[in-house]
N, C-alpha and C. Protein backbone atom coordinates (compact mmCIF):
# COMPACT_ATOMS: atom_id res chain seq x y z
N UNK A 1 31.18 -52.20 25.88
CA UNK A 1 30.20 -51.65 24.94
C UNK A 1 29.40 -52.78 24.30
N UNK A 2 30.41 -53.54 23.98
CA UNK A 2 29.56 -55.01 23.36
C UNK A 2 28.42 -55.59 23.95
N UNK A 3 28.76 -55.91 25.22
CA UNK A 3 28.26 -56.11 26.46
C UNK A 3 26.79 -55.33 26.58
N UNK A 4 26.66 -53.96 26.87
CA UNK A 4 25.85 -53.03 26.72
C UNK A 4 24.49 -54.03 25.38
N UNK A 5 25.06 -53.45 24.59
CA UNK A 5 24.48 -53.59 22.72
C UNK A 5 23.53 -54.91 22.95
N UNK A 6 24.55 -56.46 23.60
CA UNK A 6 23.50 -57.97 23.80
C UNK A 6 22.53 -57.28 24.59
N UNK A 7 22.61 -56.51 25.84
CA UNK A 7 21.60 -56.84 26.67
C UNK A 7 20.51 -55.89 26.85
N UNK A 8 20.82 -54.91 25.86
CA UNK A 8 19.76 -54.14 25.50
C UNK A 8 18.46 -54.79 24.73
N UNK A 9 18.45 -55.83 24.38
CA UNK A 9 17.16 -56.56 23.34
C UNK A 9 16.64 -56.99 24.67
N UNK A 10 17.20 -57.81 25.64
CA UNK A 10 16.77 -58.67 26.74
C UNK A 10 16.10 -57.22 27.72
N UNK A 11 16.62 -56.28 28.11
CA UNK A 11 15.67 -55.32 28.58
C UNK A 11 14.87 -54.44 28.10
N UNK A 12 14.55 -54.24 26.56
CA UNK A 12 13.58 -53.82 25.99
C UNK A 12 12.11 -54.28 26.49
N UNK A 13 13.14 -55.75 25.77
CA UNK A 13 11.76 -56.64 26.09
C UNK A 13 10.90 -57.01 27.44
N UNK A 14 11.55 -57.02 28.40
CA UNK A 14 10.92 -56.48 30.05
C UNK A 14 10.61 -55.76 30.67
N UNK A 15 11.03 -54.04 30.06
CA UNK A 15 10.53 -52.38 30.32
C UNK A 15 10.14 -52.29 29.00
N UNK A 16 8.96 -52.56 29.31
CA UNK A 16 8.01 -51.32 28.07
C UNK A 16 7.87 -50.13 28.13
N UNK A 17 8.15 -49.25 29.08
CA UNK A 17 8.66 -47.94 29.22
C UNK A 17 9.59 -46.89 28.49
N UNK A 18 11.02 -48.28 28.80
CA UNK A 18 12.62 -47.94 28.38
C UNK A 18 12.27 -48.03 26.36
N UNK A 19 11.28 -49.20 26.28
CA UNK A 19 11.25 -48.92 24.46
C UNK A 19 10.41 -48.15 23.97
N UNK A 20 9.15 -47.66 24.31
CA UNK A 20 8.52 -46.07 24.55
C UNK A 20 9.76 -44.81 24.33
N UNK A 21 10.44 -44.82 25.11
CA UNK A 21 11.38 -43.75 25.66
C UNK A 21 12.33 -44.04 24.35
N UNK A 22 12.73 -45.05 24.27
CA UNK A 22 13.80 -45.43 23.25
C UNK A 22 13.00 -45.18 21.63
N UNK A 23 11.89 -45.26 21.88
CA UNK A 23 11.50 -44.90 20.26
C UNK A 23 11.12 -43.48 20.09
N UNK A 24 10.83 -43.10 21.32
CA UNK A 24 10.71 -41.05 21.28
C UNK A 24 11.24 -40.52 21.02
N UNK A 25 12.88 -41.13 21.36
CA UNK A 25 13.89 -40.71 21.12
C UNK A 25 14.37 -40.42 19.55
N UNK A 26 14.44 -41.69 19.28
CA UNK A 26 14.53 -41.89 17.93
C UNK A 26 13.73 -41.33 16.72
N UNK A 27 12.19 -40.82 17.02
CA UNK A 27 11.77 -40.36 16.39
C UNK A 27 12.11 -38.61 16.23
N UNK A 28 12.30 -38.35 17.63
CA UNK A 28 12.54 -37.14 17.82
C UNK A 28 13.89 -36.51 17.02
N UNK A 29 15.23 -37.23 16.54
CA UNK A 29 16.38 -37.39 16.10
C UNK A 29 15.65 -37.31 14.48
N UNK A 30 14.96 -38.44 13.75
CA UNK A 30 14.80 -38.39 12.59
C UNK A 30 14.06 -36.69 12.35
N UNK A 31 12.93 -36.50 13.12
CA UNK A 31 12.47 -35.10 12.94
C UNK A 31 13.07 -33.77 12.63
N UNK A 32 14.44 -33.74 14.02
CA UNK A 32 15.36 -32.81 13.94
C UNK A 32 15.56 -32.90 12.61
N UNK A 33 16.58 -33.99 12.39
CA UNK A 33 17.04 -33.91 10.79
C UNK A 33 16.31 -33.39 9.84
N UNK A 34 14.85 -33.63 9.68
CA UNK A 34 13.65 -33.65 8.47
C UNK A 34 13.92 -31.81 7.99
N UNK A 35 13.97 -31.34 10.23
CA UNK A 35 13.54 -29.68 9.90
C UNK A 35 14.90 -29.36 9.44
N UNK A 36 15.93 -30.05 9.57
CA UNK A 36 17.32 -29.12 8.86
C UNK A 36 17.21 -29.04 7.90
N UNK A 37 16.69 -30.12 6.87
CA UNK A 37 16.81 -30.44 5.19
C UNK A 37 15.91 -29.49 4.67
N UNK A 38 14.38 -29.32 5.19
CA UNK A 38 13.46 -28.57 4.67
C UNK A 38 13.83 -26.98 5.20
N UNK A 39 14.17 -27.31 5.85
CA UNK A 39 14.52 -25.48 6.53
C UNK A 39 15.18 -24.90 5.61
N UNK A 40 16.27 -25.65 4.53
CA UNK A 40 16.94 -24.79 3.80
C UNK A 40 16.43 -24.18 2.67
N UNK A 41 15.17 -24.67 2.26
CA UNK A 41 13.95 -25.06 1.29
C UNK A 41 13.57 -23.61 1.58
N UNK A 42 13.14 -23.34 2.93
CA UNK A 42 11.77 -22.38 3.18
C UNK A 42 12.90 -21.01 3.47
N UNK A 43 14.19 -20.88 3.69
CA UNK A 43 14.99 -19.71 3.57
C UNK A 43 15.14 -19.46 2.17
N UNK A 44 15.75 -20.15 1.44
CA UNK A 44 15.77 -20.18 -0.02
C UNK A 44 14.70 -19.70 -0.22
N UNK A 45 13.01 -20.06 -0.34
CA UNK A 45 11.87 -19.68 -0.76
C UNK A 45 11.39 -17.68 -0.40
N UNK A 46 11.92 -17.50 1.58
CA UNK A 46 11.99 -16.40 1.82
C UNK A 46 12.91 -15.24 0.94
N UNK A 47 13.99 -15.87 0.55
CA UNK A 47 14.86 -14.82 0.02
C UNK A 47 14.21 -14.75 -1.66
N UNK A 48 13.60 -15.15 -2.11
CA UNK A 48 12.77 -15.40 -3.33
C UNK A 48 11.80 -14.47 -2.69
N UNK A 49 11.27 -14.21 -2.03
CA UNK A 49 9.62 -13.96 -1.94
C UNK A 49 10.36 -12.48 -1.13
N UNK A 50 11.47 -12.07 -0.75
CA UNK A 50 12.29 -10.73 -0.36
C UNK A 50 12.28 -10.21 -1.33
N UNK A 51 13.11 -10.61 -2.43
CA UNK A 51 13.37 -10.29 -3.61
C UNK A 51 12.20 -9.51 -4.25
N UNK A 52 11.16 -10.39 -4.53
CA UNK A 52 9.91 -10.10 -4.81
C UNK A 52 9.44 -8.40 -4.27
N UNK A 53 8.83 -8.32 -3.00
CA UNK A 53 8.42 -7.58 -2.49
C UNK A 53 9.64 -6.45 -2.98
N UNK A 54 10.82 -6.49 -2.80
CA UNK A 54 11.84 -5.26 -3.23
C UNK A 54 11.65 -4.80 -4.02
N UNK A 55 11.37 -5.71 -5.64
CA UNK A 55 11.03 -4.93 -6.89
C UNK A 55 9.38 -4.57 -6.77
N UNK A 56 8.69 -4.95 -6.24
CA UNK A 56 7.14 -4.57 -6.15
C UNK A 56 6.86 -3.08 -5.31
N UNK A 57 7.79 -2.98 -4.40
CA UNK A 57 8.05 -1.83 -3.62
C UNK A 57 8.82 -1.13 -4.62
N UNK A 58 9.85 -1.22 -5.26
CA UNK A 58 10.19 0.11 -6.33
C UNK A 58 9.19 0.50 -6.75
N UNK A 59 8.74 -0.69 -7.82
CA UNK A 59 7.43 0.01 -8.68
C UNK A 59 6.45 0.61 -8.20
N UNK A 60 6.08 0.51 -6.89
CA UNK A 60 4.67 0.96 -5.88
C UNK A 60 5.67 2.09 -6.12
N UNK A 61 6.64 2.72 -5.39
CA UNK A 61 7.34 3.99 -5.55
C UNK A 61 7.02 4.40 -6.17
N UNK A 62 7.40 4.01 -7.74
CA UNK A 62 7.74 5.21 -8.45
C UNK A 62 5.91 5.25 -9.25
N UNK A 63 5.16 4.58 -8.85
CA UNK A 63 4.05 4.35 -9.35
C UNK A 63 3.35 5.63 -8.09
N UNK A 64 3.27 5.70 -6.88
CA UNK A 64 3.15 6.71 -5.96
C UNK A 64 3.52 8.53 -6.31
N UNK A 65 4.90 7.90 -6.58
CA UNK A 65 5.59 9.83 -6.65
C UNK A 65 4.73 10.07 -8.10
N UNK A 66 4.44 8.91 -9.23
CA UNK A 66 3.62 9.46 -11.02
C UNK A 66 2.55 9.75 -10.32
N UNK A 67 1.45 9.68 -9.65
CA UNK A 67 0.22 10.08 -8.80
C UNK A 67 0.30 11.14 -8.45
N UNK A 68 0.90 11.39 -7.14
CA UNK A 68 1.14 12.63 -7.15
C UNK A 68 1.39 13.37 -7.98
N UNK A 69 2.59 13.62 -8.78
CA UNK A 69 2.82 14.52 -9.60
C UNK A 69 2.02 14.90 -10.74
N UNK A 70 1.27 14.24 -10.50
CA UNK A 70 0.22 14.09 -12.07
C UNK A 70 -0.91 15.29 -11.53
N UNK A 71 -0.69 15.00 -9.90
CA UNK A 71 -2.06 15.61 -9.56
C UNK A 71 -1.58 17.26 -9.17
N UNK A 72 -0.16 17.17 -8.96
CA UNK A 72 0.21 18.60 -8.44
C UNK A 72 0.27 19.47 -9.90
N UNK A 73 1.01 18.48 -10.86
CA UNK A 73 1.33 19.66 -12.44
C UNK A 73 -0.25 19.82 -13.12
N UNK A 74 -1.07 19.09 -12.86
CA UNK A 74 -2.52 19.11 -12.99
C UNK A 74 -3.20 20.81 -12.07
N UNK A 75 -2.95 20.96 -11.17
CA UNK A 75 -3.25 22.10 -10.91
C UNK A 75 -2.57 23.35 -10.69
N UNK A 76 -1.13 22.96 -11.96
CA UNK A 76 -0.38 24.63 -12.37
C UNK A 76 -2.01 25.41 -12.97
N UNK A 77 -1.40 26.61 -13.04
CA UNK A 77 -2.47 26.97 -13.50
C UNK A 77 -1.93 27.07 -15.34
N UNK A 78 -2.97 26.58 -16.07
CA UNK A 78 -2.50 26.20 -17.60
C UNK A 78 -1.83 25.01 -17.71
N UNK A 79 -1.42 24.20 -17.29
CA UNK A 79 -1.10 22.83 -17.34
C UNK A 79 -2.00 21.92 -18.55
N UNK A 80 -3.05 22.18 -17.64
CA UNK A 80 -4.20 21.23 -18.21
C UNK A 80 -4.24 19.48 -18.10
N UNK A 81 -4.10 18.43 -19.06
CA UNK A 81 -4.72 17.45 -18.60
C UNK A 81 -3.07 16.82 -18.88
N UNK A 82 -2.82 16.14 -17.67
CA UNK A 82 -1.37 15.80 -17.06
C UNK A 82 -0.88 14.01 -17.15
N UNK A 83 0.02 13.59 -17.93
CA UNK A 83 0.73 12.66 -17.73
C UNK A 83 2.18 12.68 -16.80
N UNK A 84 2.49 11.68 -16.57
CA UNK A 84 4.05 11.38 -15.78
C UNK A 84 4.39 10.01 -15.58
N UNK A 85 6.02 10.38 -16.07
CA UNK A 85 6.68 9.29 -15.53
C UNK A 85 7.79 9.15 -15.24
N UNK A 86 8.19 8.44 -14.03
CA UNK A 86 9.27 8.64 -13.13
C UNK A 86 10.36 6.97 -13.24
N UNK A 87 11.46 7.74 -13.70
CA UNK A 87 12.43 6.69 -14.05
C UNK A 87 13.51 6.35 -12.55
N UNK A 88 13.53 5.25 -12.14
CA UNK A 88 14.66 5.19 -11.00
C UNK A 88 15.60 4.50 -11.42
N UNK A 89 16.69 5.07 -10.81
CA UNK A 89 17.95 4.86 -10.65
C UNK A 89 18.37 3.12 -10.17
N UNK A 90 18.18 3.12 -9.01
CA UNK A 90 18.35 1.78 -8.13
C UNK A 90 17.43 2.00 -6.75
N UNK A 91 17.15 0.44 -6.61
CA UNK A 91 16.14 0.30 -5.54
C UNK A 91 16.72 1.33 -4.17
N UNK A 92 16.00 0.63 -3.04
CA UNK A 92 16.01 1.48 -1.79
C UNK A 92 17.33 1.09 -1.20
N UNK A 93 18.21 1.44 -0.24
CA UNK A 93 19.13 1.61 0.07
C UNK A 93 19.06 0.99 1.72
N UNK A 94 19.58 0.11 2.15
CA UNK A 94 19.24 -0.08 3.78
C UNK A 94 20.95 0.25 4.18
N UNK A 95 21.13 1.29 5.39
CA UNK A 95 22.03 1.14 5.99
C UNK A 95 22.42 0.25 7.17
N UNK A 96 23.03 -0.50 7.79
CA UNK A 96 23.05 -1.39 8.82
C UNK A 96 24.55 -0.53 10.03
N UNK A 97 23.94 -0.73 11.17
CA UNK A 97 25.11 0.07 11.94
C UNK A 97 26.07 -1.23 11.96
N UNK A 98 27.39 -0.23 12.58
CA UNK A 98 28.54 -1.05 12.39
C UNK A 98 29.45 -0.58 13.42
N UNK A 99 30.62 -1.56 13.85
CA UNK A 99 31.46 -0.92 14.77
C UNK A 99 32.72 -0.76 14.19
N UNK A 100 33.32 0.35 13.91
CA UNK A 100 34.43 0.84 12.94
C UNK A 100 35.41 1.50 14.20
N UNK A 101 36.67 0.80 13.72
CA UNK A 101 38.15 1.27 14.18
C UNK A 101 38.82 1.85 13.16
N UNK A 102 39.42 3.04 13.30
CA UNK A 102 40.05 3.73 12.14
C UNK A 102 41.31 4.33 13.25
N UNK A 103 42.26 4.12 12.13
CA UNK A 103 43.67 4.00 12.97
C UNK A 103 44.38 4.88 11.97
N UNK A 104 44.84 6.06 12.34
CA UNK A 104 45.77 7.05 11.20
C UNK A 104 47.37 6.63 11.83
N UNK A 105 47.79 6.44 10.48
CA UNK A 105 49.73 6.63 10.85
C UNK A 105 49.75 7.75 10.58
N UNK A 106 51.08 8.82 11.03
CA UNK A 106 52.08 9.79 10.40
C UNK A 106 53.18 9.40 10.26
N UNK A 107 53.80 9.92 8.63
CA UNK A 107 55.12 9.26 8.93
C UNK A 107 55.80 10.73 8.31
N UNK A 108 56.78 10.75 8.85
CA UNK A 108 57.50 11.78 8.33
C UNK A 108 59.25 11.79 8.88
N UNK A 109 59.78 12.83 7.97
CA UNK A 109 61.25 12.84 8.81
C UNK A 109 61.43 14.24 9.24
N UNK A 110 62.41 14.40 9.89
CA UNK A 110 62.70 15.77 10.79
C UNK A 110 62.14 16.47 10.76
N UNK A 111 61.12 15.93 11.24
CA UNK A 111 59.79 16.70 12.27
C UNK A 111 59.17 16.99 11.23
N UNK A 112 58.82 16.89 9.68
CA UNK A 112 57.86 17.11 8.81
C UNK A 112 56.59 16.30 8.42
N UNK A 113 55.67 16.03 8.84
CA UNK A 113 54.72 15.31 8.44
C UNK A 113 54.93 15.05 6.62
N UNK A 114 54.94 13.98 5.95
CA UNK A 114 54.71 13.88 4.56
C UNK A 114 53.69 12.68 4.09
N UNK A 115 53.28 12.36 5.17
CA UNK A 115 52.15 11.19 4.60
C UNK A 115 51.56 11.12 6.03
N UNK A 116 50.42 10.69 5.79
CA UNK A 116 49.52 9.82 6.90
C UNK A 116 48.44 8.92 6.27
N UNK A 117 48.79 7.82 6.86
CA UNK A 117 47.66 6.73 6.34
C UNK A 117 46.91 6.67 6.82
N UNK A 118 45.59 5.55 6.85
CA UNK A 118 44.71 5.73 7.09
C UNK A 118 43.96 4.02 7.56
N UNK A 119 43.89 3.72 8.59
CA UNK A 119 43.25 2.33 8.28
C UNK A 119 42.13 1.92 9.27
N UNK A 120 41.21 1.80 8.05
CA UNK A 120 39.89 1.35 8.75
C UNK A 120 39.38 -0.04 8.63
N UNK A 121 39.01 -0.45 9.82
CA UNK A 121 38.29 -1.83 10.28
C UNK A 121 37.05 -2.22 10.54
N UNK A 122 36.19 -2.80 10.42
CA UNK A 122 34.78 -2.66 10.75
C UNK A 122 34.00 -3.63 10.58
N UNK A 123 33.01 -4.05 11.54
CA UNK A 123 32.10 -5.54 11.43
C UNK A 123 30.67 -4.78 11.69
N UNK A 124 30.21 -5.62 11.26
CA UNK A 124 28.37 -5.39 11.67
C UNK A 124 27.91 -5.55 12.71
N UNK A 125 27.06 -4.68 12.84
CA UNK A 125 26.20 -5.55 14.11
C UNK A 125 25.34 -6.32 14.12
N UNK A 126 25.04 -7.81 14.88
CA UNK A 126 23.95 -8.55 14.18
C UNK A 126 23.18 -8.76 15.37
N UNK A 127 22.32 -8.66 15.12
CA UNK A 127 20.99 -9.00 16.50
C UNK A 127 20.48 -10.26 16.22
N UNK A 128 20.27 -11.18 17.40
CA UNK A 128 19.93 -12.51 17.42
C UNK A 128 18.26 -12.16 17.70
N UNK A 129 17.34 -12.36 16.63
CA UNK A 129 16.05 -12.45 16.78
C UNK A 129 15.24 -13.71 16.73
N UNK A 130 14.00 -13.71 16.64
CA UNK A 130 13.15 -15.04 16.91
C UNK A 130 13.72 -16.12 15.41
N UNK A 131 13.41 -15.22 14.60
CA UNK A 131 13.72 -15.93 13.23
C UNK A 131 14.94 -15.86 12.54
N UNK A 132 15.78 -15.52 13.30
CA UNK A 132 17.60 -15.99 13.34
C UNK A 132 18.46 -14.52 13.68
N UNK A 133 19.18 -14.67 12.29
CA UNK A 133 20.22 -13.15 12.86
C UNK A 133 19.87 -12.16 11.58
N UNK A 134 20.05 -11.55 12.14
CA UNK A 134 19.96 -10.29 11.39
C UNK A 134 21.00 -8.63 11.63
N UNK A 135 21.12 -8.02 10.84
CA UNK A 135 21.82 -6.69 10.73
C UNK A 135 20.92 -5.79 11.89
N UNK A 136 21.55 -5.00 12.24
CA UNK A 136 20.96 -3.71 12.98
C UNK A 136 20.61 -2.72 12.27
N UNK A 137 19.44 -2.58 11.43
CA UNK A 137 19.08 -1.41 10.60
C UNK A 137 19.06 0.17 11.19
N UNK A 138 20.09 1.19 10.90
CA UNK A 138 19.56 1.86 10.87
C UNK A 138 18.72 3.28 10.65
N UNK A 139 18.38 2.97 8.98
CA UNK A 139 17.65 3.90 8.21
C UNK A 139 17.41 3.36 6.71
N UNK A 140 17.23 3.45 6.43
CA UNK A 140 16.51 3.53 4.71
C UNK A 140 16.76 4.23 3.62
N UNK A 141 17.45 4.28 2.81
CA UNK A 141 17.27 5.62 1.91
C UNK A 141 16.25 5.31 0.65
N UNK A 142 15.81 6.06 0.01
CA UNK A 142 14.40 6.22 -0.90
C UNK A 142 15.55 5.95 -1.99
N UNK A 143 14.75 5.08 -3.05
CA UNK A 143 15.73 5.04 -4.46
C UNK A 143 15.90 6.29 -4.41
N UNK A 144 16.60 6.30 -5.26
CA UNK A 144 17.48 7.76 -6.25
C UNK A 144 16.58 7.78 -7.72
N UNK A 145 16.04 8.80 -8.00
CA UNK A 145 15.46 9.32 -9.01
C UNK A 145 15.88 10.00 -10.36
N UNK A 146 16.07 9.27 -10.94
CA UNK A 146 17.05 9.31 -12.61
C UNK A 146 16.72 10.54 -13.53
N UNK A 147 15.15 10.57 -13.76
CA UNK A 147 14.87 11.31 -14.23
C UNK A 147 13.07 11.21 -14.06
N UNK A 148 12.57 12.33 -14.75
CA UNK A 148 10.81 13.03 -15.01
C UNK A 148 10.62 13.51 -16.58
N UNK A 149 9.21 12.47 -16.92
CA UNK A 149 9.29 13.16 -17.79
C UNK A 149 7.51 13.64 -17.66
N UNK A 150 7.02 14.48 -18.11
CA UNK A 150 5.84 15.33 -17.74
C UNK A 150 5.30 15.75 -19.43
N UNK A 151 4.36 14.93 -19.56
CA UNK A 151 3.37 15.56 -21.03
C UNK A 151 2.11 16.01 -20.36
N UNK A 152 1.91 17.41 -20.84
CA UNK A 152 0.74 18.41 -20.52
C UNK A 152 0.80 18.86 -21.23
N UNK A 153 -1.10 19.09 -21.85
CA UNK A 153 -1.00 20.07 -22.41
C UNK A 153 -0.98 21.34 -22.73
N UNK A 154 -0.66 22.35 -21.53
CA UNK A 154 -0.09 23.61 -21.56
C UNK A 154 1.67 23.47 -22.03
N UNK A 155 1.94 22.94 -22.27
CA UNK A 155 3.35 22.86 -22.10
C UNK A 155 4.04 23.30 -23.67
N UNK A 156 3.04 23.83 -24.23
CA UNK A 156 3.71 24.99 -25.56
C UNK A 156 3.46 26.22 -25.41
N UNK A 157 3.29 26.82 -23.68
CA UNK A 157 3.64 27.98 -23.56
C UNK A 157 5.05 27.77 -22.31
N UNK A 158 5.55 28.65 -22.37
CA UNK A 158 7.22 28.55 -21.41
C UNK A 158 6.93 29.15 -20.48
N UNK A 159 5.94 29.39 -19.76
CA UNK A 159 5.95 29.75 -18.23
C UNK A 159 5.03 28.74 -18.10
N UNK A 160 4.45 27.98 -18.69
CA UNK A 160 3.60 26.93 -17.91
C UNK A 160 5.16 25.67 -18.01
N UNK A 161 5.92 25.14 -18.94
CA UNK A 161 6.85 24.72 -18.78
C UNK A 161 7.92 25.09 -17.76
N UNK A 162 7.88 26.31 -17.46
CA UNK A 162 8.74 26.77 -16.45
C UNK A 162 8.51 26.35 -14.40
N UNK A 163 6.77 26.65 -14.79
CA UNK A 163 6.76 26.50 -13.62
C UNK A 163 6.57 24.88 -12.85
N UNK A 164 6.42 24.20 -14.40
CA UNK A 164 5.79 22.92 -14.26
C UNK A 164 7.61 21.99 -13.65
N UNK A 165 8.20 22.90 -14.51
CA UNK A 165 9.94 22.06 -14.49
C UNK A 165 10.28 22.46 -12.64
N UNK A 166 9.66 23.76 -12.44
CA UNK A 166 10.81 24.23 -10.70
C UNK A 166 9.90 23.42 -9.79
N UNK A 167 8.42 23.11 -10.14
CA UNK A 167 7.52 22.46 -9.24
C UNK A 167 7.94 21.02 -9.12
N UNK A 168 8.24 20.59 -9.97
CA UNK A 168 9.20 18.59 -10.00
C UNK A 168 10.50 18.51 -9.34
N UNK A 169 11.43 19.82 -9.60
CA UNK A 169 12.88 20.12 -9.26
C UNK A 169 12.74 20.74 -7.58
N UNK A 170 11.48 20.96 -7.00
CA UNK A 170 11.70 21.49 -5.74
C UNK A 170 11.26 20.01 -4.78
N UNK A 171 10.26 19.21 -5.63
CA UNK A 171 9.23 18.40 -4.64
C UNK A 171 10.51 17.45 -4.98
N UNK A 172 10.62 16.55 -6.18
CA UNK A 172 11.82 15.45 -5.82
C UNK A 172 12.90 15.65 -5.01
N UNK A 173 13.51 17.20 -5.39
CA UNK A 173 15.32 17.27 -5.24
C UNK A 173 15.93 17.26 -6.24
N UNK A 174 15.72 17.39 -7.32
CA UNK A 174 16.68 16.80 -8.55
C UNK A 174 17.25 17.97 -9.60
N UNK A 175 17.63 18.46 -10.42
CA UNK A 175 18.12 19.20 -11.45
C UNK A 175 17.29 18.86 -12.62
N UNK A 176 17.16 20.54 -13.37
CA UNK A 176 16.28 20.94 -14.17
C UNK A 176 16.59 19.91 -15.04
N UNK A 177 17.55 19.79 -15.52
CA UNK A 177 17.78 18.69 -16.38
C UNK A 177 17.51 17.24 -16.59
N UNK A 178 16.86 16.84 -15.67
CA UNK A 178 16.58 15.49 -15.41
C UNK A 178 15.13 15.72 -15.30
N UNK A 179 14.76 16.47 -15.88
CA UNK A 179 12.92 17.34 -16.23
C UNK A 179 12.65 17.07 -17.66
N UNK A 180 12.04 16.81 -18.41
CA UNK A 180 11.53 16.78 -19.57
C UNK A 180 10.26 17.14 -19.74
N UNK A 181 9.65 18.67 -20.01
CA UNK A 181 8.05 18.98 -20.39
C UNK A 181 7.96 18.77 -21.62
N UNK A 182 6.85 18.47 -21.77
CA UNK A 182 6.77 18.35 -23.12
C UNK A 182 5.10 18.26 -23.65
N UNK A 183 4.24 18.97 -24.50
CA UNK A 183 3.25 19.17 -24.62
C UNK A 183 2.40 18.20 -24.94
N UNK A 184 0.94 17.81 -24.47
CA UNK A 184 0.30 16.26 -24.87
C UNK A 184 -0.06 16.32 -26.25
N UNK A 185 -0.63 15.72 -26.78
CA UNK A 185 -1.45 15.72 -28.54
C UNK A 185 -2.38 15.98 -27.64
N UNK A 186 -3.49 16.88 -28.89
CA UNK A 186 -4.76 16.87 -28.95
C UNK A 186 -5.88 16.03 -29.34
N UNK A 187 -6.56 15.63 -28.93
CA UNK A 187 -7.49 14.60 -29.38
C UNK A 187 -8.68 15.60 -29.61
N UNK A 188 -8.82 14.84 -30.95
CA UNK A 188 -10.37 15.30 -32.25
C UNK A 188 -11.09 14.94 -32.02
């Protein structure tokens, strides 16, 4: 090896090729390194700028379903001139598929079943894509919707409240109770 190490200066210096090649090399090595250090920089930055878009996408939500609804309790008939606002629960929900082993014991004595357990196992699936690994998505669920609250001003007669409460409780999904009508002020 020693050997090697002396006589590498003495053939540098006679193939200008071999020190070309020998510095490509070398540069190519420092580079690798450069993209490992900064690479961790620009994932870090992505999961920042994920984050982002997640809460900007709630609010577009629930900023979407107040639009609508503004425009549907707007044409109960007696409603009249329509506010809304829609409280969520927790963001959107991603499911990822998975491969699950579930293994039941029975245990029992003379011939009576009195217990059976239950044991489940399970890993993800991850797909190797351009820009690394990732989960196998597959579906979405819409936040969950906490509550509505609805100022109109028809809403100090009880069939315009009535119909205004089953029209929010049919289009979300949700229970009357998580409805709040309630009549606007008048402006002089």
């Amino acid at each position: 090896m020693n050997k090697i190490v002396s006589l590498l200066p003495e053939k540098l210096k006679k193939d200008k090729k071999l020190l070309v090649i020998m510095f490509l090399g070398i540069l190519a090595i420092i580079l690798l390194l450069l993209s490992e250090i900064t690479g961790g920089r620009e994932e870090k930055r992505d999961a920042d700028v994920r984050t982002e878009i997640k809460q900007v996408d709630i609010e577009s939500y629930s900023e979407d379903i107040e639009k609508r609804l503004t425009e549907l309790i707007s044409s109960i008939d007696g409603a009249g001139r329509t506010r809304v606002m829609v409280t969520i629960k927790c963001g959107a929900e991603q499911v990822y598929a998975e491969n699950v082993e579930i293994e039941n014991e029975v245990e029992g004595a003379n011939g009576i079943e009195t217990e059976i357990k239950s044991k489940r196992e399970g890993e993800y699936i991850i797909l190797n894509t351009g820009s690394g690994e990732s989960g196998m998505l597959l579906k979405v669920l819409q936040p969950e919707i906490k509550g509505v609250a609805v100022v109109c001003e028809g809403a100090d007669f009880a069939k315009v409240r009535k119909d205004v409460t089953e029209a929010v409780s049919a289009v979300l999904g949700i229970s009357s109770a998580r409805i709040s009508v309630t009549k606007m002020v008048t402006e002089n």
